[in-house]
N, C-alpha and C. Protein backbone atom coordinates (compact mmCIF):
# COMPACT_ATOMS: atom_id res chain seq x y z
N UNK A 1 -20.65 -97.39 34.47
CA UNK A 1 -21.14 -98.69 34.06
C UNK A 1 -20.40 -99.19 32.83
N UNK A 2 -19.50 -98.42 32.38
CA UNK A 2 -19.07 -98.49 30.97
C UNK A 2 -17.85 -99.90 31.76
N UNK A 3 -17.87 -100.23 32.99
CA UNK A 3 -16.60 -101.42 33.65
C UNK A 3 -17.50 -102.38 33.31
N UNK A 4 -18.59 -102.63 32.89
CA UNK A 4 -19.90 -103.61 32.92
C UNK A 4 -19.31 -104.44 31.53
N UNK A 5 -19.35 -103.47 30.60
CA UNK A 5 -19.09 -103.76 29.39
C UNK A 5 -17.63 -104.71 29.01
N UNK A 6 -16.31 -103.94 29.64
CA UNK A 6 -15.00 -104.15 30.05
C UNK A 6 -15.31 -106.01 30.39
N UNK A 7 -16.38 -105.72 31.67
CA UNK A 7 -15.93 -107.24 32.17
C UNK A 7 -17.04 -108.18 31.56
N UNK A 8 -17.93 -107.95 30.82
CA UNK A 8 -18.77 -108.85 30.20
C UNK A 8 -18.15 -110.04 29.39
N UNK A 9 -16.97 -110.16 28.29
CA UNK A 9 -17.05 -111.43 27.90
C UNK A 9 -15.84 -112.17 29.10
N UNK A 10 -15.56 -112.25 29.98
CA UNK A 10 -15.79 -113.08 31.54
C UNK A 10 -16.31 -113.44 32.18
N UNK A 11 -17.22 -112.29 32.42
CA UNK A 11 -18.51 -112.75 33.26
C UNK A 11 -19.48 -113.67 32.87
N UNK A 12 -20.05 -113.01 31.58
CA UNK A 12 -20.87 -113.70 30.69
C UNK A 12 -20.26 -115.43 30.38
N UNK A 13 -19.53 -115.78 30.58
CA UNK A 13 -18.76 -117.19 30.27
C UNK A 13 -18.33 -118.10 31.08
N UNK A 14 -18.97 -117.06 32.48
CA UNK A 14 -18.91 -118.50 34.17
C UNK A 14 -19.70 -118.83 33.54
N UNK A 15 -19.53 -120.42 34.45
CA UNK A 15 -20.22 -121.17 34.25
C UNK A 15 -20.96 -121.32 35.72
N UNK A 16 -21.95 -122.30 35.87
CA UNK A 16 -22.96 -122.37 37.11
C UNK A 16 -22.28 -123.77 37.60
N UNK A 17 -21.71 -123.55 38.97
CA UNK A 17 -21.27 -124.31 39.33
C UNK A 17 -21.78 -125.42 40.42
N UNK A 18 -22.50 -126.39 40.26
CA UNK A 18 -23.49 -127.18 40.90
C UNK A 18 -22.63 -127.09 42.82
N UNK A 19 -21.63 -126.75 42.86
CA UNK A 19 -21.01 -126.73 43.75
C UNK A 19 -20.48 -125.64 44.53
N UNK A 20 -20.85 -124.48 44.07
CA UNK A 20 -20.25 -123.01 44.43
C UNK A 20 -21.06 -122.94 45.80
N UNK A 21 -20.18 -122.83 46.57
CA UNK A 21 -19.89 -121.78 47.73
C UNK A 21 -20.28 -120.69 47.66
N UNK A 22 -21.37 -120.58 48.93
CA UNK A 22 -22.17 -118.94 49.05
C UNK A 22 -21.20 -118.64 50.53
N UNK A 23 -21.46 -117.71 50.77
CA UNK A 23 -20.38 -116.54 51.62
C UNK A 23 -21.20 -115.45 52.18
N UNK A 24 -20.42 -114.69 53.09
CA UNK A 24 -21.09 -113.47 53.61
C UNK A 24 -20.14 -112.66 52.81
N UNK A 25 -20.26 -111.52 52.05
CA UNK A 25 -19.27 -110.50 51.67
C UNK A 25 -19.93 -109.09 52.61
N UNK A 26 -18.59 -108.95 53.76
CA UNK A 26 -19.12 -107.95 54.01
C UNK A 26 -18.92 -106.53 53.48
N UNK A 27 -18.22 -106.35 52.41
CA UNK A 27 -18.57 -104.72 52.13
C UNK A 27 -19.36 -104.54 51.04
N UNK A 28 -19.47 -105.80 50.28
CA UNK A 28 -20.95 -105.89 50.17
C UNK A 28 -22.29 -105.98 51.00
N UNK A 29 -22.40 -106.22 51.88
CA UNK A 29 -23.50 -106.65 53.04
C UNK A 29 -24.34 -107.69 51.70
N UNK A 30 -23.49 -108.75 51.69
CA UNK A 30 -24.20 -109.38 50.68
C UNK A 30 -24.05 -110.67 50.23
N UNK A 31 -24.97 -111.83 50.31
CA UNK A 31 -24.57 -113.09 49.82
C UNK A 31 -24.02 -113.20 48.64
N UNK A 32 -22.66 -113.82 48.34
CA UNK A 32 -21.95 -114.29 47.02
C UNK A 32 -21.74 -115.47 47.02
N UNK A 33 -21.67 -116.37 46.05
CA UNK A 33 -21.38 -117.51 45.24
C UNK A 33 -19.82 -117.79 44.55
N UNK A 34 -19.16 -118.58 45.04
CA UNK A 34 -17.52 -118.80 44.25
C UNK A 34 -17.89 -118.78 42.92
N UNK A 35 -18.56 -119.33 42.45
CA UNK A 35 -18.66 -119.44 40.96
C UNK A 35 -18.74 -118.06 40.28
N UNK A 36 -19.10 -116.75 40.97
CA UNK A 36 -19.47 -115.83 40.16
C UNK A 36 -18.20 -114.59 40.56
N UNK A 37 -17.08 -115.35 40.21
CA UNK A 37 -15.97 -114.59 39.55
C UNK A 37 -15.23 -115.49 39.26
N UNK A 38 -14.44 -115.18 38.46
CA UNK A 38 -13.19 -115.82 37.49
C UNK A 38 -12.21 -116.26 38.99
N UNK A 39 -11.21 -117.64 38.16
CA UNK A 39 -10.35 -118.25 38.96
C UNK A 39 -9.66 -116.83 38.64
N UNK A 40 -8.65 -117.06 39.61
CA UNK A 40 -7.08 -115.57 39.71
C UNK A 40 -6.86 -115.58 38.56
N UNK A 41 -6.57 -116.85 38.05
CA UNK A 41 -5.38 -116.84 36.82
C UNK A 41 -6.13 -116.26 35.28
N UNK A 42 -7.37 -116.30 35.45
CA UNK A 42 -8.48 -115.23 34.18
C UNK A 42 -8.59 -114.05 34.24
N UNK A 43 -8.29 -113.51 35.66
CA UNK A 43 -8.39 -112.22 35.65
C UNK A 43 -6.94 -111.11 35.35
N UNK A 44 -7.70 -109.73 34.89
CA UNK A 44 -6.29 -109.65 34.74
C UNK A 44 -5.41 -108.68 35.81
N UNK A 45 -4.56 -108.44 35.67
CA UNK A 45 -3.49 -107.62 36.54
C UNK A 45 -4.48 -106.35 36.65
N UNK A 46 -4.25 -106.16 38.13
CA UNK A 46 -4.90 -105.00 38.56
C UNK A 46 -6.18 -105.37 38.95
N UNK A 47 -7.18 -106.75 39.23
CA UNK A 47 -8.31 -106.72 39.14
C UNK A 47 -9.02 -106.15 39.83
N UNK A 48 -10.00 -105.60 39.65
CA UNK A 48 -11.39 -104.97 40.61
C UNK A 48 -12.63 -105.30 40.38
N UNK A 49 -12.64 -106.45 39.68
CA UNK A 49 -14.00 -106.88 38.98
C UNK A 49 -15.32 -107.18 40.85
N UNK A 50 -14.41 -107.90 41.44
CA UNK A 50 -15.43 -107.83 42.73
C UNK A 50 -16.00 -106.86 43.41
N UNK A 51 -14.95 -105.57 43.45
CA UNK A 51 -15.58 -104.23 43.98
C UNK A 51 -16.35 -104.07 42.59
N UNK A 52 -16.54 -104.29 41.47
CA UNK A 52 -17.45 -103.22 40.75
C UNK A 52 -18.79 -104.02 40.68
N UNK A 53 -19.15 -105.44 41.64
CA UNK A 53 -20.54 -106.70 41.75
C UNK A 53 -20.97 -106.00 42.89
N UNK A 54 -20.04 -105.44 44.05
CA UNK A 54 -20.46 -105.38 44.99
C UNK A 54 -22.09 -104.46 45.08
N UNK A 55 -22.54 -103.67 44.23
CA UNK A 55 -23.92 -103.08 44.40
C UNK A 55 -24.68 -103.76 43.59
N UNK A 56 -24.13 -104.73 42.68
CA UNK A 56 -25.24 -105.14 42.06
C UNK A 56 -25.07 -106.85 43.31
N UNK A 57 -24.68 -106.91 44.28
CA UNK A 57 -24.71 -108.38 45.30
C UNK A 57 -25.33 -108.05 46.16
N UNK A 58 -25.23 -106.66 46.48
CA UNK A 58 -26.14 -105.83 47.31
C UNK A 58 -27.53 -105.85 46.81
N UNK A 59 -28.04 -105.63 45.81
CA UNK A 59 -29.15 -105.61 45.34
C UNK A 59 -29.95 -106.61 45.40
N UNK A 60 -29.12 -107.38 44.52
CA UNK A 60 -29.98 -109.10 44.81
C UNK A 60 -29.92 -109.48 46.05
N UNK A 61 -29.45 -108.76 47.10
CA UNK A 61 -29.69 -109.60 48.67
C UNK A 61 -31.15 -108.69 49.02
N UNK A 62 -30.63 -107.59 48.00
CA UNK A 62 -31.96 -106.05 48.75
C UNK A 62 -33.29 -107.36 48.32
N UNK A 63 -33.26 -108.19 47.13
CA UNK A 63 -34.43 -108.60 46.36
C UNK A 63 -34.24 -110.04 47.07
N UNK A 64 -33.83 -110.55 47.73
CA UNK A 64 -33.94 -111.77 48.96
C UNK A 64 -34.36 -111.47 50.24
N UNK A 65 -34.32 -110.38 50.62
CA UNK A 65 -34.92 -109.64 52.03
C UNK A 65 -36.27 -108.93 51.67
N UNK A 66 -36.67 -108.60 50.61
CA UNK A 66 -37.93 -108.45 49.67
C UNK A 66 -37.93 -106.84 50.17
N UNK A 67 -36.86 -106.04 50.16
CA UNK A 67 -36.67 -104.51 50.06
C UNK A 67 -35.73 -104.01 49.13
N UNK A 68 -35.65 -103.91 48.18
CA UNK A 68 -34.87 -103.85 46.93
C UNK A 68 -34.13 -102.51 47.08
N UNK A 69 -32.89 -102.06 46.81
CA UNK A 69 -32.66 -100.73 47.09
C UNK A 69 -32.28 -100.34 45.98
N UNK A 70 -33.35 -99.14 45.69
CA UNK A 70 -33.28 -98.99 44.46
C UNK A 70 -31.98 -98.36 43.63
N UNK A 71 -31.36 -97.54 44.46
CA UNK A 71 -30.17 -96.91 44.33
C UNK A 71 -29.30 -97.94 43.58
N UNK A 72 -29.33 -99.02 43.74
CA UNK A 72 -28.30 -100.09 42.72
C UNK A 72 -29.21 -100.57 41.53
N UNK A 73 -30.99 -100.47 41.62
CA UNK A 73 -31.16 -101.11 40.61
C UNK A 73 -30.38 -100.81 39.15
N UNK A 74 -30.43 -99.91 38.60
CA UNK A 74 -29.57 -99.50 37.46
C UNK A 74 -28.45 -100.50 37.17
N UNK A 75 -27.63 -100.59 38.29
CA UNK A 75 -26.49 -101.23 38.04
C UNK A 75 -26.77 -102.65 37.85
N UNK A 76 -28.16 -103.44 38.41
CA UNK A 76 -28.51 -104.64 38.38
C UNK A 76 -29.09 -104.54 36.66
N UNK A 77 -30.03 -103.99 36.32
CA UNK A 77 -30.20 -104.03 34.88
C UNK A 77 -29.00 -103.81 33.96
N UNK A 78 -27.89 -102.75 34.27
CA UNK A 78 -27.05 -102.56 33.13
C UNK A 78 -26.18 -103.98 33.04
N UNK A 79 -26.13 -104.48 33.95
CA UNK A 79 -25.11 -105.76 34.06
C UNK A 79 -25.87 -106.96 33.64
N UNK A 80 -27.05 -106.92 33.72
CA UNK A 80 -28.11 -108.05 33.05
C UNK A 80 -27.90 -107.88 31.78
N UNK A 81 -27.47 -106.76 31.25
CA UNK A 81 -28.11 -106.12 29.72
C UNK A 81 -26.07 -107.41 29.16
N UNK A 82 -25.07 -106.23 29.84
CA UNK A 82 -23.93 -107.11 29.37
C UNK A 82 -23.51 -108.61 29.75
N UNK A 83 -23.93 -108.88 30.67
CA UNK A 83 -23.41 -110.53 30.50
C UNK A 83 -24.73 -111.40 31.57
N UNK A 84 -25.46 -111.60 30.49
CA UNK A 84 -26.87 -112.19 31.09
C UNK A 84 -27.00 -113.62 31.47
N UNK A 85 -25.86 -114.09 31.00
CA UNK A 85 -25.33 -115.65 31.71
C UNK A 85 -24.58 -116.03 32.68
N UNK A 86 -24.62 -114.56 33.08
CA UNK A 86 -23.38 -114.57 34.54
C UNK A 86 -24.35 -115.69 35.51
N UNK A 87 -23.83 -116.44 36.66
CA UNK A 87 -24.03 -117.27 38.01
C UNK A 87 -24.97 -116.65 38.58
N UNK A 88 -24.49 -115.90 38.69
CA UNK A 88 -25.27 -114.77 40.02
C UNK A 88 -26.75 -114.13 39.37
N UNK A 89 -27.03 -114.01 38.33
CA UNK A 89 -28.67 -113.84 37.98
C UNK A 89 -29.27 -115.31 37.62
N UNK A 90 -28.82 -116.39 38.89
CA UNK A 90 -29.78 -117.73 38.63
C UNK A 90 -30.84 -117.27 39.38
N UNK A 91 -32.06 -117.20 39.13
CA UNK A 91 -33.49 -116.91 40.25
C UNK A 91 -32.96 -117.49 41.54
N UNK A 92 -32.47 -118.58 41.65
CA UNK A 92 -32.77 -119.45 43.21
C UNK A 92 -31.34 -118.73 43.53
N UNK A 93 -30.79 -117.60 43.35
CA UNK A 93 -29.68 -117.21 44.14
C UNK A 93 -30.37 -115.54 44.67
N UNK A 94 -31.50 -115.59 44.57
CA UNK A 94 -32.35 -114.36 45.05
C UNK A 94 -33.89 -114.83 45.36
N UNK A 95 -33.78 -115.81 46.09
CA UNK A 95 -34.67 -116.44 46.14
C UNK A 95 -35.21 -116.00 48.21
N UNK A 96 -36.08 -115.76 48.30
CA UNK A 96 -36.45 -115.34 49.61
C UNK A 96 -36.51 -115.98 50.64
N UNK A 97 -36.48 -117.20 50.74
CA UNK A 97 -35.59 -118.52 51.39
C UNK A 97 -34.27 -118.87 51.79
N UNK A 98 -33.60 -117.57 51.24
CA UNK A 98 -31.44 -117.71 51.16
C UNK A 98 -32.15 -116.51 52.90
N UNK A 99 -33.25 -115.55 53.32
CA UNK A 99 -33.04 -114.26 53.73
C UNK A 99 -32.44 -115.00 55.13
N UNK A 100 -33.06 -116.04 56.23
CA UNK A 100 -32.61 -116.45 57.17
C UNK A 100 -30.66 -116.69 57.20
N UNK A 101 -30.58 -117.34 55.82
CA UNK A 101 -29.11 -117.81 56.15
C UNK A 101 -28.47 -116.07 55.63
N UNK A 102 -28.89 -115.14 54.94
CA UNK A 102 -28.20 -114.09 55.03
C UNK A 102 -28.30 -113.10 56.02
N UNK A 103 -28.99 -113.42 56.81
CA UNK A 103 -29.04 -112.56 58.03
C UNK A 103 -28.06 -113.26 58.94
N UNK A 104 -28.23 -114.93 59.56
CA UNK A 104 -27.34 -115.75 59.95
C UNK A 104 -26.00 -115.00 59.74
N UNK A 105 -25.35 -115.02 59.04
CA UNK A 105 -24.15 -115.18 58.04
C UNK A 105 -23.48 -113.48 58.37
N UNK A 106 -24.64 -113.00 58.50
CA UNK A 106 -24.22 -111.22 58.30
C UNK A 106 -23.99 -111.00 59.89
N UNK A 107 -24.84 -111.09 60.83
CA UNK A 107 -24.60 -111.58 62.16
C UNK A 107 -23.47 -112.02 62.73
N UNK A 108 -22.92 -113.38 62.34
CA UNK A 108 -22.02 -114.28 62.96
C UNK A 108 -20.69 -112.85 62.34
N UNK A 109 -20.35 -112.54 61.18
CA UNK A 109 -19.23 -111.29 60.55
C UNK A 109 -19.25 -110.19 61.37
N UNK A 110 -20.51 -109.73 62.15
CA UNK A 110 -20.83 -108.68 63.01
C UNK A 110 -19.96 -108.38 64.00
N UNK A 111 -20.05 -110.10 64.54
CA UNK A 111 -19.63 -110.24 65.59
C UNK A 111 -18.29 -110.23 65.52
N UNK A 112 -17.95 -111.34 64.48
CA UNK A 112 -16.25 -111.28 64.77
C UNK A 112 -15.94 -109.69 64.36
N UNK A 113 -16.45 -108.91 63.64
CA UNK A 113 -15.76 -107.34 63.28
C UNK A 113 -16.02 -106.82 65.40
N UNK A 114 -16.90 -107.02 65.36
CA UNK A 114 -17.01 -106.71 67.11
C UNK A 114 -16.19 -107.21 67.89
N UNK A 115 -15.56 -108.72 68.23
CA UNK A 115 -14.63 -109.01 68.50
C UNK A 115 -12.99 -108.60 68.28
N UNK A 116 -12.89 -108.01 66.80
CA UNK A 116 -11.63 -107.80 66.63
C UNK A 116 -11.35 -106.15 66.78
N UNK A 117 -12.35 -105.58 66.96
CA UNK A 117 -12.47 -104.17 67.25
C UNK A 117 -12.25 -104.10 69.08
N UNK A 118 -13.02 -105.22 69.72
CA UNK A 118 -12.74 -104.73 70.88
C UNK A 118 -11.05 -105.44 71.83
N UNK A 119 -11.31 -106.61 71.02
CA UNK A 119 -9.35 -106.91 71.14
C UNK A 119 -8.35 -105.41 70.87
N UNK A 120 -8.52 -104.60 69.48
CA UNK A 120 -7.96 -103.48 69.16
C UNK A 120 -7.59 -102.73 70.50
N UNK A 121 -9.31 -102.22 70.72
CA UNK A 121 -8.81 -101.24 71.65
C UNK A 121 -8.32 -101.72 73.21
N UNK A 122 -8.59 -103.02 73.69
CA UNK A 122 -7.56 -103.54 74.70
C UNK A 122 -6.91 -102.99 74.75
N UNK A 123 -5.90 -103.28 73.17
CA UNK A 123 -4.68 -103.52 72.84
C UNK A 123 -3.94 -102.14 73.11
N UNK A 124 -4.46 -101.33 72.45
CA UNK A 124 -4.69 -99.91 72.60
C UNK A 124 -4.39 -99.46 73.75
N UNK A 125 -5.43 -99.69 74.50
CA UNK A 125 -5.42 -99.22 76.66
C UNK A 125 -4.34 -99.25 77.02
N UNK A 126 -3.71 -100.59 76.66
CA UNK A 126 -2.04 -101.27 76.92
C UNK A 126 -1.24 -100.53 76.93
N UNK A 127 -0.68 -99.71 75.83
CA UNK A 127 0.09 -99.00 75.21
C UNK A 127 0.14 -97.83 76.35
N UNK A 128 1.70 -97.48 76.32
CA UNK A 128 2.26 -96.45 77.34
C UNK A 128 1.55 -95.32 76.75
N UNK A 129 1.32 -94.33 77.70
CA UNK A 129 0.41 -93.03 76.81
C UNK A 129 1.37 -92.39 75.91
N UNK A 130 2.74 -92.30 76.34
CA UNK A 130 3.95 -91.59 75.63
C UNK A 130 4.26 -92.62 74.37
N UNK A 131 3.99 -93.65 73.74
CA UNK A 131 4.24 -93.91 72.61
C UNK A 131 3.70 -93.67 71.78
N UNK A 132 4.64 -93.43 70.75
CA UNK A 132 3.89 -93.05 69.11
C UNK A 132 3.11 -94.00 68.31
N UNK A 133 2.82 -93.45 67.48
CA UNK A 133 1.90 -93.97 66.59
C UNK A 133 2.48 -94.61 65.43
């Protein structure tokens, strides 16, 4: 959690964007908001600031589906504690009313990962048995 700290005066300094774009993130399994990371050009070389939201995006979807998993809470408090003005702890972005469009959203990603998995192995069948890999 000590990356919490690292990315706090960034985080802490989005702003709420009357206009941000919510999303399906799937390795989060989790609704996100554009506004709640930095444009490219703020972040710095090497970034990973999105993989280190991903359990606390998870969480707040756990607290929009009204099953909270607790296994991330920690990471949802330690990140409240460093940048408590971040986008993403607005109430109405964990609000139990988003749960239809995040199920929607998680669904429709299902599918296309289902679709492009079963194009794969077509693709796959195709292939002479004697070619390499």
């Amino acid at each position: 959690m000590h990356d919490y700290q690292k990315m706090a005066p960034i985080l802490d300094k989005l702003k709420h964007a009357i206009d941000a774009r919510m999303h399906y993130d799937l390795f989060a399994d989790a609704l996100v908001w554009s506004d709640e990371l930095p444009a490219l050009e703020d972040r710095p070389a090497c970034d990973l600031v999105g993989s280190k939201l991903r359990g606390i995006w998870n969480f707040r979807t756990s607290l929009i589906l009204g099953q909270p998993k607790e296994k991330f809470r920690p990471a949802w408090e330690e990140a409240m504690k460093w940048f408590p003005n971040w986008p993403g702890f607005d109430p109405k972005r964990r609000d139990a009313s988003l749960a239809s469009t995040f199920l929607t959203m998680q669904d429709a990603a299902m599918k296309k990962c289902e679709a492009v998995e079963k194009r794969f192995e077509e693709q796959l069948a195709k292939r002479p048995q004697n070619a390499s890999a």
